[in-house]
C-alpha atoms as a PDB file:
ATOM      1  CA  UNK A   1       0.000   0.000   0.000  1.00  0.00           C
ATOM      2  CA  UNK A   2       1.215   3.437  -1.516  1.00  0.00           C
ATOM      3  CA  UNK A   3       1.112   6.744   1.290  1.00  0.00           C
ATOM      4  CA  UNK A   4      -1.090   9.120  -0.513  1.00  0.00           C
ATOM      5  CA  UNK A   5      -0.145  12.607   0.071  1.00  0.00           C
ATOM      6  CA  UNK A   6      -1.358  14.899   2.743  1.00  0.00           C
ATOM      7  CA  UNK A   7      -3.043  16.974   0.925  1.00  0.00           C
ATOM      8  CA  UNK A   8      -5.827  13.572  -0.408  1.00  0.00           C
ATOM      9  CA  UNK A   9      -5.842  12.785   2.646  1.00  0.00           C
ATOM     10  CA  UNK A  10      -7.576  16.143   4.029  1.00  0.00           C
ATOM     11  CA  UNK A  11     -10.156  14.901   1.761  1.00  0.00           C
ATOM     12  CA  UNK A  12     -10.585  11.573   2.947  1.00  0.00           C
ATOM     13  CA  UNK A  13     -13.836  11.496   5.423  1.00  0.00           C
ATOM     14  CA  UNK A  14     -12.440   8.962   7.375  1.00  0.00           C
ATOM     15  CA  UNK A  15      -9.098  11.660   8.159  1.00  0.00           C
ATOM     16  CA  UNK A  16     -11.584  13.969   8.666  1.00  0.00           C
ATOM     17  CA  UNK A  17     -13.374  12.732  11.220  1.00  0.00           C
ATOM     18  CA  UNK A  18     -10.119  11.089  13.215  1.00  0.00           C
ATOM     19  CA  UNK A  19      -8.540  15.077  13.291  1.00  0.00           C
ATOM     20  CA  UNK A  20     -11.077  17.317  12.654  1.00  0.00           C
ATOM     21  CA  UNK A  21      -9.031  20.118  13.943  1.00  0.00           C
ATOM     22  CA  UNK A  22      -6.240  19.328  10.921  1.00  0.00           C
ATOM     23  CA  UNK A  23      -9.009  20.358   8.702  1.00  0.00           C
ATOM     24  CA  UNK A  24      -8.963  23.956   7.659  1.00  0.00           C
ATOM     25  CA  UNK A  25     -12.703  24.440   7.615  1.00  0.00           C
ATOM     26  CA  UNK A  26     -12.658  24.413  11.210  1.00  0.00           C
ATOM     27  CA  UNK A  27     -10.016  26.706  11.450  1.00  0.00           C
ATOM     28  CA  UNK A  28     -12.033  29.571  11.948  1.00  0.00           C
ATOM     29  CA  UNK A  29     -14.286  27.856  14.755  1.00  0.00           C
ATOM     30  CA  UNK A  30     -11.163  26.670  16.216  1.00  0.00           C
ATOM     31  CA  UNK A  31      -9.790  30.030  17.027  1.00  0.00           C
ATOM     32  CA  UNK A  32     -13.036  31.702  17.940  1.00  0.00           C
ATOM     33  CA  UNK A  33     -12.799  29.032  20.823  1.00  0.00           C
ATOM     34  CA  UNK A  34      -9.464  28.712  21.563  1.00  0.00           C
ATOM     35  CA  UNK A  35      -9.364  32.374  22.103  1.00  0.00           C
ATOM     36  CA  UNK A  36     -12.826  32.451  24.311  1.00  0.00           C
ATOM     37  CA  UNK A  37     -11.380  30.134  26.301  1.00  0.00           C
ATOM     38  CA  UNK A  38      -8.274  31.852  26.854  1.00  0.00           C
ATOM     39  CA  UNK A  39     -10.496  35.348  27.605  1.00  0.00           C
ATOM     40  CA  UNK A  40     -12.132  32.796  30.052  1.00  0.00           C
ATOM     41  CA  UNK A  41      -9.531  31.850  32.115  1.00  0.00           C
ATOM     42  CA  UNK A  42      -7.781  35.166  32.343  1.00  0.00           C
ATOM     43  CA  UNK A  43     -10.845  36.289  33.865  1.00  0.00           C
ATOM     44  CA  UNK A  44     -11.339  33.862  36.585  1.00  0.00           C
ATOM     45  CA  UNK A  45      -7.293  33.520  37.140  1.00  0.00           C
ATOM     46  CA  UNK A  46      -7.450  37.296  37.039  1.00  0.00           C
ATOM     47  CA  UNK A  47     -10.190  37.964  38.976  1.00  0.00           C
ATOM     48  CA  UNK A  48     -10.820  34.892  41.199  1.00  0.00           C
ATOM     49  CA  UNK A  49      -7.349  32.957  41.512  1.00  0.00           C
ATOM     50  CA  UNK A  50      -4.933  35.558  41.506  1.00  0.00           C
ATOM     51  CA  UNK A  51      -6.345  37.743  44.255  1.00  0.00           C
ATOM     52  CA  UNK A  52      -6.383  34.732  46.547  1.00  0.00           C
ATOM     53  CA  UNK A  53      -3.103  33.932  45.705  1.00  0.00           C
ATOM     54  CA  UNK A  54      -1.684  37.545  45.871  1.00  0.00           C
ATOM     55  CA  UNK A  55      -3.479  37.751  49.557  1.00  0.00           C
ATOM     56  CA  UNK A  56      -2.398  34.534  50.899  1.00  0.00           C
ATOM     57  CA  UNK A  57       1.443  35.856  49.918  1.00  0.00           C
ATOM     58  CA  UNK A  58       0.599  38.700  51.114  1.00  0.00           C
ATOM     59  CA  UNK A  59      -0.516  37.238  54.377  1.00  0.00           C
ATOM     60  CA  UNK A  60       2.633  35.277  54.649  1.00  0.00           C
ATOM     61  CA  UNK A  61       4.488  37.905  53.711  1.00  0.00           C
ATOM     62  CA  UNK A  62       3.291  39.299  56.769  1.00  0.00           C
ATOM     63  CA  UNK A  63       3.593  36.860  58.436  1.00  0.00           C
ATOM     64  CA  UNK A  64       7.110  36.415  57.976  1.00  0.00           C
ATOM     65  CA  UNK A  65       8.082  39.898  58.600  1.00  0.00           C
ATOM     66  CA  UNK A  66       6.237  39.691  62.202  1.00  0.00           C
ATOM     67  CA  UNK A  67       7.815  36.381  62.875  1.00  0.00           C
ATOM     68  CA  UNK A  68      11.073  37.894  61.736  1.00  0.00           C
ATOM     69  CA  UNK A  69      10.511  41.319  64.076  1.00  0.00           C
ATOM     70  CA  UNK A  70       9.673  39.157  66.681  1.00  0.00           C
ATOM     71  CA  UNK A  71      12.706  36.794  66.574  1.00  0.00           C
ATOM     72  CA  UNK A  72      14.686  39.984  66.221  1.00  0.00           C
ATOM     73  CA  UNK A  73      13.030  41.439  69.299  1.00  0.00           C
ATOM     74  CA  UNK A  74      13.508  38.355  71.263  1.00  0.00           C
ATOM     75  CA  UNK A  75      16.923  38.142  70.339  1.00  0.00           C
ATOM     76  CA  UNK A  76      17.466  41.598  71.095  1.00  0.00           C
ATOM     77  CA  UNK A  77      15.893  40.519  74.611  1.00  0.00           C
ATOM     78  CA  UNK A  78      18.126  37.457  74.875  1.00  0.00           C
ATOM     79  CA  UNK A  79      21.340  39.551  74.624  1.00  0.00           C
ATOM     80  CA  UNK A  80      20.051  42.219  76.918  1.00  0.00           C
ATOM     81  CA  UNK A  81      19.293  39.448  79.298  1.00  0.00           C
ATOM     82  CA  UNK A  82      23.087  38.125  78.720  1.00  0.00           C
ATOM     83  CA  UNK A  83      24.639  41.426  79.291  1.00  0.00           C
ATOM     84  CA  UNK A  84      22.728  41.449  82.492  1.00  0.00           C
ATOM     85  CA  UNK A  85      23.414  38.007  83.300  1.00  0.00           C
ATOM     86  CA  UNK A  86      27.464  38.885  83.052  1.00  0.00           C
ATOM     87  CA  UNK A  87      26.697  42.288  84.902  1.00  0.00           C
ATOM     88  CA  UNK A  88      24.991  40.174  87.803  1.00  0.00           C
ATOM     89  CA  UNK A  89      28.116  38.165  87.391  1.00  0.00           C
ATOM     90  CA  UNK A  90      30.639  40.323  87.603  1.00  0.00           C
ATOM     91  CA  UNK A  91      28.979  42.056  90.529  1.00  0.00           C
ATOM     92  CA  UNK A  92      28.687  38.648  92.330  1.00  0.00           C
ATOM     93  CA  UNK A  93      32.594  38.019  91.589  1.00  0.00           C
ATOM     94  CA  UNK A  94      32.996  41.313  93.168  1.00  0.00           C
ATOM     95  CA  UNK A  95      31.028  41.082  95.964  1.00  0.00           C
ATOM     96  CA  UNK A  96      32.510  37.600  96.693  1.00  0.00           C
ATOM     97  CA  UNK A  97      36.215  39.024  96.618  1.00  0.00           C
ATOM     98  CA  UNK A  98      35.119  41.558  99.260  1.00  0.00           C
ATOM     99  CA  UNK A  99      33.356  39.218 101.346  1.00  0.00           C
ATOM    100  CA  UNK A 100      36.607  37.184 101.248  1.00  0.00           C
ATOM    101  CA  UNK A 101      38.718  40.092 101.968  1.00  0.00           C
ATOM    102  CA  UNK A 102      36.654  41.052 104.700  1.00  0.00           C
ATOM    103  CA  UNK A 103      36.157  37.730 106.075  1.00  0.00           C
ATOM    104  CA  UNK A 104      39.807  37.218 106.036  1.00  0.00           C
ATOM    105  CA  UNK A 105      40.617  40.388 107.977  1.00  0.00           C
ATOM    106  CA  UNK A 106      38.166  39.749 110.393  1.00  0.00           C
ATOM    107  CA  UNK A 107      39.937  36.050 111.030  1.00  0.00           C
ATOM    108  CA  UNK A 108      43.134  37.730 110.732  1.00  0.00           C
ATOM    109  CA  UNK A 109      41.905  40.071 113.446  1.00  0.00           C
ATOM    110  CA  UNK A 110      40.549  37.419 115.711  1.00  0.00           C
ATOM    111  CA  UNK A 111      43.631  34.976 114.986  1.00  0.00           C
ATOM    112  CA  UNK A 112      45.584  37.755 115.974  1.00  0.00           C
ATOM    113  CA  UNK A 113      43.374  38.765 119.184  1.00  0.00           C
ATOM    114  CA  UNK A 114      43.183  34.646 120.230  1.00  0.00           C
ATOM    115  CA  UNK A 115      47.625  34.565 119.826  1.00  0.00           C
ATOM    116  CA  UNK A 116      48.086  37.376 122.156  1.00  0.00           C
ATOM    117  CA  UNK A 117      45.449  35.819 124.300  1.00  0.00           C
ATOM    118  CA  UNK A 118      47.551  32.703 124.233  1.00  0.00           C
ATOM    119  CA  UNK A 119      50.817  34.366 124.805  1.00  0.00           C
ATOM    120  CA  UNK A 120      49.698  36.215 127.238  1.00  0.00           C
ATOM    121  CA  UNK A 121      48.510  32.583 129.204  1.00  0.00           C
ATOM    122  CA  UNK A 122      51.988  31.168 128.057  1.00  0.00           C
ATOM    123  CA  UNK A 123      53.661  33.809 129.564  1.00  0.00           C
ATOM    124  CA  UNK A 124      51.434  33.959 132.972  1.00  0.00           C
ATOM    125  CA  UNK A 125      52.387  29.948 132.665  1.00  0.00           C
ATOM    126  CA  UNK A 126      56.156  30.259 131.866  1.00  0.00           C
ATOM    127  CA  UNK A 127      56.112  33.191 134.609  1.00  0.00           C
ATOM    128  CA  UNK A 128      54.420  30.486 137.274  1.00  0.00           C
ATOM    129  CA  UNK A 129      56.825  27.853 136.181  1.00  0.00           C
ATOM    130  CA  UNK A 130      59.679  29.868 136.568  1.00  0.00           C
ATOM    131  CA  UNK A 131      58.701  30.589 139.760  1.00  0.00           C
ATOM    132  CA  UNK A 132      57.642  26.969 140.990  1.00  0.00           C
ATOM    133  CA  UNK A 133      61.149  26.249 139.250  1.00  0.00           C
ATOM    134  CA  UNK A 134      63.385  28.831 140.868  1.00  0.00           C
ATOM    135  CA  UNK A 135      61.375  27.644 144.197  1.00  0.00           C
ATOM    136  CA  UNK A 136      62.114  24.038 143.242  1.00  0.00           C
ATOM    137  CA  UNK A 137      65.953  25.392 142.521  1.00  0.00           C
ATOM    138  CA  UNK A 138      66.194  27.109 145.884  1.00  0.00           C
ATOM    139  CA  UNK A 139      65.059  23.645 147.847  1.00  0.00           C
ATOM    140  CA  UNK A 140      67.315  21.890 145.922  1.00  0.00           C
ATOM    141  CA  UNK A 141      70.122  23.952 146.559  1.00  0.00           C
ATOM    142  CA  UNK A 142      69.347  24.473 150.353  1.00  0.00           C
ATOM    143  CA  UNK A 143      69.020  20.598 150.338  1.00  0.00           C
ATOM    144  CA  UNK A 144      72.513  20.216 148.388  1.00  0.00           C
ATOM    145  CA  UNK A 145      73.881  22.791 150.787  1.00  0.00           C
ATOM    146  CA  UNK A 146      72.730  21.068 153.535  1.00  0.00           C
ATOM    147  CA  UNK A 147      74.395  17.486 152.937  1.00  0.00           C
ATOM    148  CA  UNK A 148      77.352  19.263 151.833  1.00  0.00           C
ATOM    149  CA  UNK A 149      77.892  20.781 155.026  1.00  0.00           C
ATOM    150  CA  UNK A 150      77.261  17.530 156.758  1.00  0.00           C
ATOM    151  CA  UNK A 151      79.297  15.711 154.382  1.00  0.00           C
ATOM    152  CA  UNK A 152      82.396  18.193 155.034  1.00  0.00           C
ATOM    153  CA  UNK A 153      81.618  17.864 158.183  1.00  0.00           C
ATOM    154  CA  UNK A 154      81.731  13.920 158.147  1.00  0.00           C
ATOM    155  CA  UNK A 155      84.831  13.875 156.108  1.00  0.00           C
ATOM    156  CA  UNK A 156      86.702  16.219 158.323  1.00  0.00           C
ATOM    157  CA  UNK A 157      85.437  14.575 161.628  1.00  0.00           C
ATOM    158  CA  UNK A 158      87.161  11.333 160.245  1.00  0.00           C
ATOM    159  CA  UNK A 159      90.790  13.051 160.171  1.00  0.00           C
ATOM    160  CA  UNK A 160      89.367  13.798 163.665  1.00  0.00           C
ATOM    161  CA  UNK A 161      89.326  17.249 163.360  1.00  0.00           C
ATOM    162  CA  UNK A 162      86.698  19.321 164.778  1.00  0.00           C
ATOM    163  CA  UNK A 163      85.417  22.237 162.641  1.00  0.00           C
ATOM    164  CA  UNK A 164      82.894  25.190 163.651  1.00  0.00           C
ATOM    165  CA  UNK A 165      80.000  25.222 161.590  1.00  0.00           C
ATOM    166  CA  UNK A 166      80.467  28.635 160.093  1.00  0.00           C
ATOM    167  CA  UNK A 167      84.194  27.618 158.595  1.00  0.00           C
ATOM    168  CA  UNK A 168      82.208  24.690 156.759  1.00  0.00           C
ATOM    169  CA  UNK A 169      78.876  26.989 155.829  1.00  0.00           C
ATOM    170  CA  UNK A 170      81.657  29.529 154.767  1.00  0.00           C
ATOM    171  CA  UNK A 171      84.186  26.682 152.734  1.00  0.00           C
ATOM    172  CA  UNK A 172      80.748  25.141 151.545  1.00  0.00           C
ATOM    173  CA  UNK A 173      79.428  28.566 150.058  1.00  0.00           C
ATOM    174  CA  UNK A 174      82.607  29.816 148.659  1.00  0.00           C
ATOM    175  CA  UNK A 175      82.710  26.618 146.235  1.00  0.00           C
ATOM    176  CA  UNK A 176      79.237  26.537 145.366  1.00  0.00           C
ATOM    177  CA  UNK A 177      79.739  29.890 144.070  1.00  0.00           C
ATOM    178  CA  UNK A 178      82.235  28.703 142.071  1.00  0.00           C
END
């Protein structure tokens, strides 16, 4: 089978009807319709659609710029809040380094109060001890005096001489003395 040529087969009825819009006697109809339609829907786009559409950008539009206001509002808070927050913390670390100063002058203070307070009872002790001692001394040495004067006084009874007890407190003094 042969292709006829397009232009026999515009006039074939069977073409016709398959692609009616191939045929030019419909051209006319065609765009008449085409161009209604179009009218048509730039209307309702233009009148119906696109006014929605503009106002819901619009809307979120404004939406956008509150949310954006807002987040720049609360960040503007937030760093307001941080610069107070390292105010309230510097003050603090100031405050605490005067409470330490002061707390260590006052223990300083009382340290220093409670040491002379304790010197002063270890010198009221050493003072009673030296005095118990220097009584404790004097006994002793009265006591060492004592049996050295009887001692001399053995030892020189046993050469069988007899001595007056002032020569031996007197011989008995002068050595103690050195």
């Amino acid at each position: 089978m042969q292709a006829e040529p397009l232009e026999n087969a515009m006039d074939n009825p069977a073409v016709e009807a398959a692609m009616p819009q191939l045929n030019t006697a419909y051209y006319g109809n065609l765009i008449f319709w085409t161009l209604l339609g179009l009218v048509a829907i730039y209307f309702i786009l233009s009148r119906i659609a696109l006014p929605r559409i503009g106002s819901v950008l619009a809307e979120r539009a404004g939406t956008v710029g509150n949310d954006l206001s807002a987040a720049e509002e609360l960040n503007q808070k937030a760093r307001s809040a941080e610069a107070a927050y390292q105010q309230a913390l510097s003050d603090a670390r100031v405050e605490a380094g005067r409470i330490v100063e002061q707390t260590r002058a006052t223990i300083d203070t009382e340290l220093k109060a409670e040491l002379a307070k304790a010197d002063a009872q270890i010198s009221v002790k050493v003072a009673e001890s030296e005095k118990v001692l220097g009584e404790i001394r004097d006994q002793a040495v009265a006591s060492i005096t004592s049996v050295a004067k009887e001692t001399v006084g053995d030892v020189v009874a046993l050469f069988g001489v007899a001595a007056e007890d002032d020569a031996l407190s007197a011989a008995v003094d002068a050595k103690m003395k050195g």
